[in-house]
PDB file of N, CA and C in Angstrom:
ATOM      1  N   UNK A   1      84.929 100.501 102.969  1.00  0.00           N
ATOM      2  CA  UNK A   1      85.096  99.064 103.015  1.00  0.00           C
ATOM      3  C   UNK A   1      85.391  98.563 101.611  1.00  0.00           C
ATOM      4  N   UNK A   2      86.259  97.712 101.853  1.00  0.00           N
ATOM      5  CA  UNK A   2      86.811  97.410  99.877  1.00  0.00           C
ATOM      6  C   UNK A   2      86.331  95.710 100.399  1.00  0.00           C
ATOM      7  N   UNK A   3      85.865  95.218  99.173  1.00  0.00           N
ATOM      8  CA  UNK A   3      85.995  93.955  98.443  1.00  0.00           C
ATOM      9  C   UNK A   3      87.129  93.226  98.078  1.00  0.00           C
ATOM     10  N   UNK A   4      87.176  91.540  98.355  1.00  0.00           N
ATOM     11  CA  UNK A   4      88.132  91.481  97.828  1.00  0.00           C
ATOM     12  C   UNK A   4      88.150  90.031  97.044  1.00  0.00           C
ATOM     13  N   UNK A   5      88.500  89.510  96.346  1.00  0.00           N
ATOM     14  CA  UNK A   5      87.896  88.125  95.325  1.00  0.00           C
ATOM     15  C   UNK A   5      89.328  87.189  95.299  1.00  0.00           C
ATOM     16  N   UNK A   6      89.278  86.287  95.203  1.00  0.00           N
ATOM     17  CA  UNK A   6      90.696  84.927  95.168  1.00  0.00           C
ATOM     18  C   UNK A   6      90.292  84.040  93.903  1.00  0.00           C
ATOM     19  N   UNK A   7      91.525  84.354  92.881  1.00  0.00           N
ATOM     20  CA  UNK A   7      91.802  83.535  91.921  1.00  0.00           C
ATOM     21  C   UNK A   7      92.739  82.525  92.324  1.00  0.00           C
ATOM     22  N   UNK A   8      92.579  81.154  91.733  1.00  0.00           N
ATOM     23  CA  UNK A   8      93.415  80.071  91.774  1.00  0.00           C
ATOM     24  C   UNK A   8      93.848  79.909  90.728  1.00  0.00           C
ATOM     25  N   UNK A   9      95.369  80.588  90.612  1.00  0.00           N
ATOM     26  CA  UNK A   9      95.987  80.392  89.229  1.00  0.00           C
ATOM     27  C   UNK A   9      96.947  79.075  89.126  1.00  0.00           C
ATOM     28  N   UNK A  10      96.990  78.462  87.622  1.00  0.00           N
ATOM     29  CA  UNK A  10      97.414  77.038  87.730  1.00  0.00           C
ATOM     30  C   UNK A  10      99.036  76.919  87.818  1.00  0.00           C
ATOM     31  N   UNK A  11      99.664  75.563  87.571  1.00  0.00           N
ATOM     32  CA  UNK A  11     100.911  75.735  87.741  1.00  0.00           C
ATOM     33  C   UNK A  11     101.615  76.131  86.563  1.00  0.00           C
ATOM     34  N   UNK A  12     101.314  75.995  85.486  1.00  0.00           N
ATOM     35  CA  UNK A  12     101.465  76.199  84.288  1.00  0.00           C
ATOM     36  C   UNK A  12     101.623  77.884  83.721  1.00  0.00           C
ATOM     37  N   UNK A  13     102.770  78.226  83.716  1.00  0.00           N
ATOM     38  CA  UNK A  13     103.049  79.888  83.787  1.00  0.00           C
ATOM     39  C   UNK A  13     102.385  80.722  82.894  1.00  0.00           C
ATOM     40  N   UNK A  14     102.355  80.035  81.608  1.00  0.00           N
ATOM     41  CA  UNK A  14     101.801  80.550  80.168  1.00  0.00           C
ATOM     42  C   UNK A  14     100.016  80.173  80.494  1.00  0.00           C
ATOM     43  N   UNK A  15      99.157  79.881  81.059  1.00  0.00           N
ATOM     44  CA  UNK A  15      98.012  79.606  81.259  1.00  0.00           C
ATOM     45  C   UNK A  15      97.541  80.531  82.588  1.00  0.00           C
ATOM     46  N   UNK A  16      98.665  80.550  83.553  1.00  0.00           N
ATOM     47  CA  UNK A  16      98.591  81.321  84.218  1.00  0.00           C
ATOM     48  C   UNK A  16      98.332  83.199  84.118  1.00  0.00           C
ATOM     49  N   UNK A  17      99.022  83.442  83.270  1.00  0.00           N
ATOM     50  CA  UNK A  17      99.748  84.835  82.679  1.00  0.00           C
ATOM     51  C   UNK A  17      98.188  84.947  81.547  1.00  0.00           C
ATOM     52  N   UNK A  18      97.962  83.943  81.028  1.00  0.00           N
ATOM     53  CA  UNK A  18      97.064  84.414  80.825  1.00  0.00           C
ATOM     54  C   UNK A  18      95.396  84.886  81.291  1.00  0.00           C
ATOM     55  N   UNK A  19      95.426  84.156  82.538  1.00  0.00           N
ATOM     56  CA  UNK A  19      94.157  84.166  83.320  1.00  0.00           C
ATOM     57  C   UNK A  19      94.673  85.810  83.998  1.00  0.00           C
ATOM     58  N   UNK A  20      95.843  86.161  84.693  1.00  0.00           N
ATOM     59  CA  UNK A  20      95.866  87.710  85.067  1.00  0.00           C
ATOM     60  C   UNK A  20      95.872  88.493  83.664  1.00  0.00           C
ATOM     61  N   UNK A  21      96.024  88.212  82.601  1.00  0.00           N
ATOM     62  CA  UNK A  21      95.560  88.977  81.328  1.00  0.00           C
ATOM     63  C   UNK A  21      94.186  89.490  81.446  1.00  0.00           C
ATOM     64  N   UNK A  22      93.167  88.251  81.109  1.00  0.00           N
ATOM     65  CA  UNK A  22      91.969  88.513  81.351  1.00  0.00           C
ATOM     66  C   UNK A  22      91.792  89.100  82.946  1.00  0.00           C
ATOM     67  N   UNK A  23      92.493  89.413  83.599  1.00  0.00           N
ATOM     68  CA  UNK A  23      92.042  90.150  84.727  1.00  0.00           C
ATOM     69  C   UNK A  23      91.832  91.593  84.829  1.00  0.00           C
ATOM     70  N   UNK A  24      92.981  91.858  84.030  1.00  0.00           N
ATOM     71  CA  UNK A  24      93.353  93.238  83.386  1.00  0.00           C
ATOM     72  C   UNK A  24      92.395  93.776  82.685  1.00  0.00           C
ATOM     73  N   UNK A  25      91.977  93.063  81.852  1.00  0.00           N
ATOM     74  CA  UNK A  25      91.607  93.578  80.578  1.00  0.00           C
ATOM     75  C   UNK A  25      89.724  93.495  80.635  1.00  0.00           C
ATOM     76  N   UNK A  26      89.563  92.471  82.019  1.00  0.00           N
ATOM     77  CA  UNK A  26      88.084  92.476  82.038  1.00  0.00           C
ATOM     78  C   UNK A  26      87.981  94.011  83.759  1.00  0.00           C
ATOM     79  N   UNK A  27      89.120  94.247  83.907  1.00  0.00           N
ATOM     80  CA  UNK A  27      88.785  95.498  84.844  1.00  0.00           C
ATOM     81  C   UNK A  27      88.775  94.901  86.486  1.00  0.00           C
ATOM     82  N   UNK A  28      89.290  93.599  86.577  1.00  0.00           N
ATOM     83  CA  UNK A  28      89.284  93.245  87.551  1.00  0.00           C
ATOM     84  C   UNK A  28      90.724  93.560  88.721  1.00  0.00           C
ATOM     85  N   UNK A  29      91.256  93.923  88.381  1.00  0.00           N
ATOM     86  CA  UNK A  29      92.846  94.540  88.308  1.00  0.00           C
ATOM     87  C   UNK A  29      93.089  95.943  87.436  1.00  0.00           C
ATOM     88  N   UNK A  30      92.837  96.415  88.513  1.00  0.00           N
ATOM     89  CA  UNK A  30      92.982  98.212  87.968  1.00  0.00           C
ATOM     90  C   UNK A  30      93.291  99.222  88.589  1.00  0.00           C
ATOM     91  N   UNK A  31      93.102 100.373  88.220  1.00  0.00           N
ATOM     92  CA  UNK A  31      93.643 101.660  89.167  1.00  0.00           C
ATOM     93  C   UNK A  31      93.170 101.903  90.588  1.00  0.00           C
ATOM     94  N   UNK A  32      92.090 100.957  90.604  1.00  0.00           N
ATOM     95  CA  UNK A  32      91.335 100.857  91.959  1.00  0.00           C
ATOM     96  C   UNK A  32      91.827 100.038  92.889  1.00  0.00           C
ATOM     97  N   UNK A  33      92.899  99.074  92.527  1.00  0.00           N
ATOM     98  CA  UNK A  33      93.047  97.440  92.940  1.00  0.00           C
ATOM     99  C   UNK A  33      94.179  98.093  94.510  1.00  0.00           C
ATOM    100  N   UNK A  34      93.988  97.930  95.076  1.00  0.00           N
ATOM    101  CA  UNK A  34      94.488  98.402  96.575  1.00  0.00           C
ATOM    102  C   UNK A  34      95.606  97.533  96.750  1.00  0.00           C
ATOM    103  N   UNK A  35      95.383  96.144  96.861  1.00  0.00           N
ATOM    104  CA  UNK A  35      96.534  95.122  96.771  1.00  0.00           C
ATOM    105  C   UNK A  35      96.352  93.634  96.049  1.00  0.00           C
ATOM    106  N   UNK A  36      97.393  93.175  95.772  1.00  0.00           N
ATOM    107  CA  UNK A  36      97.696  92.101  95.154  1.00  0.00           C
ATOM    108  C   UNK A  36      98.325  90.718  96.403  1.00  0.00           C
ATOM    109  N   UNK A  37      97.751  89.910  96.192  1.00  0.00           N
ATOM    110  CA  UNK A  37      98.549  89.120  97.113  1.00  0.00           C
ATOM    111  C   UNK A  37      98.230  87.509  96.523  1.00  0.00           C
ATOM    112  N   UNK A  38      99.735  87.195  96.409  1.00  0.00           N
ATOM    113  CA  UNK A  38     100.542  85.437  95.777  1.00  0.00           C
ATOM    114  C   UNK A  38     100.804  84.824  97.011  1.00  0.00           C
ATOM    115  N   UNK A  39      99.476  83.737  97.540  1.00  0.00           N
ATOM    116  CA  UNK A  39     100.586  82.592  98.392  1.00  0.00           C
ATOM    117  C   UNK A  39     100.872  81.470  97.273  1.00  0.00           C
ATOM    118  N   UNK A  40     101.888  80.824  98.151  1.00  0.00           N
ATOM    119  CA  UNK A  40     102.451  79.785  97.423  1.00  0.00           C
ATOM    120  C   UNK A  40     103.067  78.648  98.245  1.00  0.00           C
ATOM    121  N   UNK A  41     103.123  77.618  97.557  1.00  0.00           N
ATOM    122  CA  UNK A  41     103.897  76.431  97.792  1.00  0.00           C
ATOM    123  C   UNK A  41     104.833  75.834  96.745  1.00  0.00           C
ATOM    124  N   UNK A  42     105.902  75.197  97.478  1.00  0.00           N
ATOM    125  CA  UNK A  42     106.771  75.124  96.234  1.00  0.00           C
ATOM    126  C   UNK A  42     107.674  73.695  97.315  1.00  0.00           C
ATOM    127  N   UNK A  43     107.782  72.307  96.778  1.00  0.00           N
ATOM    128  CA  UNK A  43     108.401  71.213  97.194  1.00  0.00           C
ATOM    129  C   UNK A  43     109.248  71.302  96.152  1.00  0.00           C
ATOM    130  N   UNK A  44     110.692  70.966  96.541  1.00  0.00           N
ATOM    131  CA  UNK A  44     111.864  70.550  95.971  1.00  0.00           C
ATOM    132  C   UNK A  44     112.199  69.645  96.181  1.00  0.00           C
ATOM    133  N   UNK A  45     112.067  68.391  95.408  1.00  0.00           N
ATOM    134  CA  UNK A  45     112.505  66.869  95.820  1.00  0.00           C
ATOM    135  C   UNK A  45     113.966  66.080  95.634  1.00  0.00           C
ATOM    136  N   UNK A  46     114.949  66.604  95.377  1.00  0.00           N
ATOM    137  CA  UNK A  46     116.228  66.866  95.274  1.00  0.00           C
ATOM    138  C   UNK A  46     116.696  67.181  96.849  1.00  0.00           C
ATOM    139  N   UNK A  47     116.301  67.790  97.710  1.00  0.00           N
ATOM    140  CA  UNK A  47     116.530  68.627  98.625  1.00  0.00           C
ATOM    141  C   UNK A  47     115.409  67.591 100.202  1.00  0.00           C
ATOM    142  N   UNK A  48     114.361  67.186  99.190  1.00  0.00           N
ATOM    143  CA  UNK A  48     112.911  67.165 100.601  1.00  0.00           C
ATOM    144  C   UNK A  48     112.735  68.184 101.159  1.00  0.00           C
ATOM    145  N   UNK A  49     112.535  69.206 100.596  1.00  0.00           N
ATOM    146  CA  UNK A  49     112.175  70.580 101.071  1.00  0.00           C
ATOM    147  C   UNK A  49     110.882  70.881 100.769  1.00  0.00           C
ATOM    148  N   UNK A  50     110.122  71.428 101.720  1.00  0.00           N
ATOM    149  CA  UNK A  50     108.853  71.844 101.606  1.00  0.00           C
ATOM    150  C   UNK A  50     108.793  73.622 102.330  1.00  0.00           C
ATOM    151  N   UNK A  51     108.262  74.431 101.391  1.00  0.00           N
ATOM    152  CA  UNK A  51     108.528  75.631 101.353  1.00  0.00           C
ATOM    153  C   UNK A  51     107.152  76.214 101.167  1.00  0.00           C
ATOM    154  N   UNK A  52     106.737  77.449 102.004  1.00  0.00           N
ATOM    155  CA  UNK A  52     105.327  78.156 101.687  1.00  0.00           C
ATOM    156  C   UNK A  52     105.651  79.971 101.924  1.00  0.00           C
ATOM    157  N   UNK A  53     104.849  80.504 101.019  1.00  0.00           N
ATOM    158  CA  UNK A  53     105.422  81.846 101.034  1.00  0.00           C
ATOM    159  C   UNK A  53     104.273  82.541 101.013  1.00  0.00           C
ATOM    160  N   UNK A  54     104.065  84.159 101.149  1.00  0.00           N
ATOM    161  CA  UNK A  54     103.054  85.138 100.553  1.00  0.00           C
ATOM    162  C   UNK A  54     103.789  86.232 100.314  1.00  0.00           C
ATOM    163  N   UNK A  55     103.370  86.508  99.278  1.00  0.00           N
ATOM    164  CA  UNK A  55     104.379  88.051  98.752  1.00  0.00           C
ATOM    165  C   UNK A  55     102.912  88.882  99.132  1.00  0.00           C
ATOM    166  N   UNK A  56     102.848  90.177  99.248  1.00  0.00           N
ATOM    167  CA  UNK A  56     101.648  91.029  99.299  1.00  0.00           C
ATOM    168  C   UNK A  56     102.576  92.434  98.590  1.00  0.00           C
ATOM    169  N   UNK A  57     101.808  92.733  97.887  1.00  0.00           N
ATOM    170  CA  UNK A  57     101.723  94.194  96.965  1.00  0.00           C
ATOM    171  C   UNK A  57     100.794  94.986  97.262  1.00  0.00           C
ATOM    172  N   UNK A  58     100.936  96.351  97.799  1.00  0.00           N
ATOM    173  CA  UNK A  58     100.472  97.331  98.349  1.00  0.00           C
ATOM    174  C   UNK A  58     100.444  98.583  97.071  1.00  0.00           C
ATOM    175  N   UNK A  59      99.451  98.955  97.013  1.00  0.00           N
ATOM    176  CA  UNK A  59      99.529 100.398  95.840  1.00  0.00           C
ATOM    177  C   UNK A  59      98.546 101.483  96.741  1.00  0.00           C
ATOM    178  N   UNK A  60      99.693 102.425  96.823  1.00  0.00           N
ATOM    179  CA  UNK A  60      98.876 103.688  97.551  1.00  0.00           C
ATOM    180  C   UNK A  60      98.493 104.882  96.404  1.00  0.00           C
ATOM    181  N   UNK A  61      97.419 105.667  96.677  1.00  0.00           N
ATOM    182  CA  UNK A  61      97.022 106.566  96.131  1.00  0.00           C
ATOM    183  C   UNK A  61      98.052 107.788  96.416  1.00  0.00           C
ATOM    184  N   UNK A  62      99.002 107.956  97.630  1.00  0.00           N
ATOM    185  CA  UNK A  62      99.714 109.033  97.469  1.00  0.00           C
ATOM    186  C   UNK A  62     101.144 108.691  97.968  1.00  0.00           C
ATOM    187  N   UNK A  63     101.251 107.710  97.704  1.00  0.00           N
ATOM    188  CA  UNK A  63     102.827 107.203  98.432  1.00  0.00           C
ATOM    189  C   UNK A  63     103.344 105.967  97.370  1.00  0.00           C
ATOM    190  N   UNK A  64     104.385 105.003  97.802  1.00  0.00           N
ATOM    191  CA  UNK A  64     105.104 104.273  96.822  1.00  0.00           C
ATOM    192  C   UNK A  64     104.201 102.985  97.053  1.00  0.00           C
ATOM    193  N   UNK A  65     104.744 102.208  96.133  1.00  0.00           N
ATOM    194  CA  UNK A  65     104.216 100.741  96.269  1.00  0.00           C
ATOM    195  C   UNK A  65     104.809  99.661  97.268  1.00  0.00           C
ATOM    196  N   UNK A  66     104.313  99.563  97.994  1.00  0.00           N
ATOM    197  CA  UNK A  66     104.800  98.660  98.981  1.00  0.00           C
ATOM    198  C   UNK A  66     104.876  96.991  98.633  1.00  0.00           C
ATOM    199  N   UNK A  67     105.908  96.374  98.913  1.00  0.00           N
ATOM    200  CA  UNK A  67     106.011  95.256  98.767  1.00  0.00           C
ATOM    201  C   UNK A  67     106.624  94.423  99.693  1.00  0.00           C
ATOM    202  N   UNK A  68     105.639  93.511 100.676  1.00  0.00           N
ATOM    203  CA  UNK A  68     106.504  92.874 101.769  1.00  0.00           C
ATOM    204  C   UNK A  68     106.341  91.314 101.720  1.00  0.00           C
ATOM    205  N   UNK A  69     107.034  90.235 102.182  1.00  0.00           N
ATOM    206  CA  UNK A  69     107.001  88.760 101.842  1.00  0.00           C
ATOM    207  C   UNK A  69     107.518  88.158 102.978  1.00  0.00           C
ATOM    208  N   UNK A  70     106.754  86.681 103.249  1.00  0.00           N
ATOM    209  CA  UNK A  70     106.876  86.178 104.390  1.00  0.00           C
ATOM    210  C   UNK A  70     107.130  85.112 103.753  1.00  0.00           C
ATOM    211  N   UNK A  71     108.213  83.706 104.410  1.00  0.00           N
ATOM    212  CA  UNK A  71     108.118  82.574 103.792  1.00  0.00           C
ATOM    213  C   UNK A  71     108.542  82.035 105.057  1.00  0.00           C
ATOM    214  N   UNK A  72     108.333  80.548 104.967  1.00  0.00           N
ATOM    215  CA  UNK A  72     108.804  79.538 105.626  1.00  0.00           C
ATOM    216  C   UNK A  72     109.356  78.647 105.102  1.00  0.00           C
ATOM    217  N   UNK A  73     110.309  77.544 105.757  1.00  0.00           N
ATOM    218  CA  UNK A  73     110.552  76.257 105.044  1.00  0.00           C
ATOM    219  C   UNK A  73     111.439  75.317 105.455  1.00  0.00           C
ATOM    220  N   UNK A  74     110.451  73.884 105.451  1.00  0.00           N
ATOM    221  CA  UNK A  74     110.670  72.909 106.205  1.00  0.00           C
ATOM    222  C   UNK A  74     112.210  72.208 105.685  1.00  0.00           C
ATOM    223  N   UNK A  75     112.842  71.218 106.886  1.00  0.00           N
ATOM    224  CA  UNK A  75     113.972  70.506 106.142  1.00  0.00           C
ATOM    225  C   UNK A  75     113.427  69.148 106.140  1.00  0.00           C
ATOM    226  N   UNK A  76     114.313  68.364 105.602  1.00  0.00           N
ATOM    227  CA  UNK A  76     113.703  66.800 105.412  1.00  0.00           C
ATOM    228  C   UNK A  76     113.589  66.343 106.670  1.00  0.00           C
ATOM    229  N   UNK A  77     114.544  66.534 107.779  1.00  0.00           N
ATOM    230  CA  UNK A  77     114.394  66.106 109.137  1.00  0.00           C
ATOM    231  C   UNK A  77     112.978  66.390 110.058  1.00  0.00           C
ATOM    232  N   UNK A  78     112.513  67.881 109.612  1.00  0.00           N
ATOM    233  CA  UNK A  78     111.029  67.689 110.060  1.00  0.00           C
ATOM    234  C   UNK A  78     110.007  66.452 109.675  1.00  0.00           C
ATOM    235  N   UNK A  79     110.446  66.062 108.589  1.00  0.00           N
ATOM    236  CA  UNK A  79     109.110  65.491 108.475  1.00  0.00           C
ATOM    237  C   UNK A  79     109.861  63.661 108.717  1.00  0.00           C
ATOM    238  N   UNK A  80     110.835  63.604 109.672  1.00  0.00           N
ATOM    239  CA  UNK A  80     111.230  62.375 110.024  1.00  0.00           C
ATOM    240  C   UNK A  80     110.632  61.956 110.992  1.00  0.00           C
ATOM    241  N   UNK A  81     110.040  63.133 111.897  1.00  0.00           N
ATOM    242  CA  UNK A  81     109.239  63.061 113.279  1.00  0.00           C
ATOM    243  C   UNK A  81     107.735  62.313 112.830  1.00  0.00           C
ATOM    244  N   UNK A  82     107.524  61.536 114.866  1.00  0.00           N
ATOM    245  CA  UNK A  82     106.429  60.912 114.737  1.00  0.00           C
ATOM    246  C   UNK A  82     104.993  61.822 114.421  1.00  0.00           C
ATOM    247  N   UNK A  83     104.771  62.970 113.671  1.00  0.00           N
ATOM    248  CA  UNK A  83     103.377  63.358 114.303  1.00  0.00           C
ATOM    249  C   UNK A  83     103.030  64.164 112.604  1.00  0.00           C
ATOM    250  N   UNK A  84     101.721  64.528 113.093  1.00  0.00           N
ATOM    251  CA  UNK A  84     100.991  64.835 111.489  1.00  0.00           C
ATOM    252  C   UNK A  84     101.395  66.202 111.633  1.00  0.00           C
ATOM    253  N   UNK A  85     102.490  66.372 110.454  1.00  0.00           N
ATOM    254  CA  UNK A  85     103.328  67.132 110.171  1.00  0.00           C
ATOM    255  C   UNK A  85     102.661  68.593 109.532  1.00  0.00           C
ATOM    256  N   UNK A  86     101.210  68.070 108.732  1.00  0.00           N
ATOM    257  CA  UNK A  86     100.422  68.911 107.917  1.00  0.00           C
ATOM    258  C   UNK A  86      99.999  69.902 108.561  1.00  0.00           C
ATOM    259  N   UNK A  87      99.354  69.537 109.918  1.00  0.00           N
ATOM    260  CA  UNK A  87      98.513  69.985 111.195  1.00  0.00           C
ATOM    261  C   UNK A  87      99.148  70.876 111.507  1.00  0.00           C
ATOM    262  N   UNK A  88     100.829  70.421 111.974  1.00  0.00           N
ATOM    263  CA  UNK A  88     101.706  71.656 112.876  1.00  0.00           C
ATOM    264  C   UNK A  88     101.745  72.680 111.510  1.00  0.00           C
ATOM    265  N   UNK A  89     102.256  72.616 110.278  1.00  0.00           N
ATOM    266  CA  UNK A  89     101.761  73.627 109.269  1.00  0.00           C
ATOM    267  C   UNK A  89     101.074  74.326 109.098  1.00  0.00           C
ATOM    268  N   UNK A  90      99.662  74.024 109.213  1.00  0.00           N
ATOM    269  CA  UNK A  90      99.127  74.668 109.308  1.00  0.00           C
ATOM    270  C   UNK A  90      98.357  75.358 110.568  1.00  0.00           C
ATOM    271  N   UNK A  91      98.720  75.113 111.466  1.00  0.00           N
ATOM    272  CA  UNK A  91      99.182  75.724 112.486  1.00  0.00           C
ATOM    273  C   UNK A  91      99.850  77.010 112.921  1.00  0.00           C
ATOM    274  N   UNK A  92     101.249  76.588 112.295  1.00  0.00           N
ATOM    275  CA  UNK A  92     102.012  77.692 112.299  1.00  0.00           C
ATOM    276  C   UNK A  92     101.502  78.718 111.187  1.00  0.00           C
ATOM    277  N   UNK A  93     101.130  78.656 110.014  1.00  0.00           N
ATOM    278  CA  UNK A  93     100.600  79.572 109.612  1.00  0.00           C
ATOM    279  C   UNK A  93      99.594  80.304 110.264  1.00  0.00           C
ATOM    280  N   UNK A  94      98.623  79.804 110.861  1.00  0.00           N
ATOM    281  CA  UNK A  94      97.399  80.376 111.619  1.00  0.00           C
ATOM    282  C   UNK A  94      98.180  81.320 112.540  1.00  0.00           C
ATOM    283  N   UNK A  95      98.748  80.961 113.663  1.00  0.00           N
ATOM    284  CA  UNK A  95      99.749  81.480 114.122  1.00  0.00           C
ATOM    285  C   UNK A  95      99.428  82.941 113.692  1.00  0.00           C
ATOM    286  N   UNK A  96     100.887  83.196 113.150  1.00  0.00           N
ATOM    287  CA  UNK A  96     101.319  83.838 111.793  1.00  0.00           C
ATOM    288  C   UNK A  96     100.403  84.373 111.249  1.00  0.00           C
ATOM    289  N   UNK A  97      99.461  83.977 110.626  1.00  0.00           N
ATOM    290  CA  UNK A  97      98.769  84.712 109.917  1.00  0.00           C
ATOM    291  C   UNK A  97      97.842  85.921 111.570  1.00  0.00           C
ATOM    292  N   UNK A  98      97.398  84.938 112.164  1.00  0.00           N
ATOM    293  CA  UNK A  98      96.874  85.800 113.601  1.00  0.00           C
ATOM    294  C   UNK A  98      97.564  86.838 113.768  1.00  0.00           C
ATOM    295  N   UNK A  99      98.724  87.074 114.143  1.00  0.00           N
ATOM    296  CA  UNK A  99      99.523  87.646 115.278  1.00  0.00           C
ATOM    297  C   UNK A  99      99.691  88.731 113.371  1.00  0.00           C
ATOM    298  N   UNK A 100     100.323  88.406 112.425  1.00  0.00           N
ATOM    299  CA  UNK A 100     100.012  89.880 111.836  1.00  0.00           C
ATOM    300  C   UNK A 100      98.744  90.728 111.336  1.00  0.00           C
ATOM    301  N   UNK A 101      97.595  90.288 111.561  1.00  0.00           N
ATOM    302  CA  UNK A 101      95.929  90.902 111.980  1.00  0.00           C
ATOM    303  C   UNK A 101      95.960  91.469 112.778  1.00  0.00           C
ATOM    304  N   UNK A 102      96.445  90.934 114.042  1.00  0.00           N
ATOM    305  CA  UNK A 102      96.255  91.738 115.366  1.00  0.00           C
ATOM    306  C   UNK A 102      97.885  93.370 115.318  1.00  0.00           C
ATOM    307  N   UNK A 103      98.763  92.576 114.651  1.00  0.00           N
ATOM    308  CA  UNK A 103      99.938  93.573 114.401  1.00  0.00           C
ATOM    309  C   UNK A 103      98.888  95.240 113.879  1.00  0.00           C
ATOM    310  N   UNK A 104      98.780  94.738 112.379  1.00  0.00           N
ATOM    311  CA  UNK A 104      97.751  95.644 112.191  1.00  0.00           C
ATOM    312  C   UNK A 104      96.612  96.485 112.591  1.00  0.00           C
ATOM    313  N   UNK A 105      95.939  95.741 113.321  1.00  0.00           N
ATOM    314  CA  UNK A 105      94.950  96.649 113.982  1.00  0.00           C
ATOM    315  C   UNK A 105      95.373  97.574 115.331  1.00  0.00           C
ATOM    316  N   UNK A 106      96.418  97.233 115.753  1.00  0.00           N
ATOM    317  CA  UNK A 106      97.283  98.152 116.640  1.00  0.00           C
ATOM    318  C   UNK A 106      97.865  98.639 116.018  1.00  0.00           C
TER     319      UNK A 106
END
């Protein structure tokens, strides 16, 4: 059974880069570290685009590094509709996030 801990890194890249520094270097991220995983959100207001992603990084002890990524992303016309737009979001992630748990354990 492995452990597993969630940092909230900021938006700020150089503050960021440095908080996975100290991750490194305090042993929290190491030869042991099984996987890595970045969700994200990212609005483009040029566009009204609302966008959510997860990259996941896989490191095997006898095989390659796996790297697989899921994203979504809304157009401005979604969010023209009458209803709480946040809800169906997160929704569909649940979804989504469900159905690849259960992928896995089969």
């Amino acid at each position: 059974s492995s452990l597993s801990y969630t940092v909230l890194l900021p938006t700020n890249y150089t503050e960021a880069q440095s908080i996975v520094n100290d991750l490194i270097e305090e042993e929290w991220i190491d030869w042991g570290t099984e996987a890595i995983i970045i969700e994200y959100l990212a609005y483009c207001p040029n566009e009204h685009l609302l966008g959510a992603g997860v990259v996941m990084t896989e490191f095997s002890n006898v095989g390659p590094v796996k790297m697989t990524q899921d994203k979504i992303v809304l157009p401005e016309s979604f969010f023209e509709k009458d209803y709480n737009w946040t809800s169906v979001l997160l929704i569909i992630f649940f979804v989504d996030f469900f159905a690849e748990e259960l992928i896995d354990l089969y």
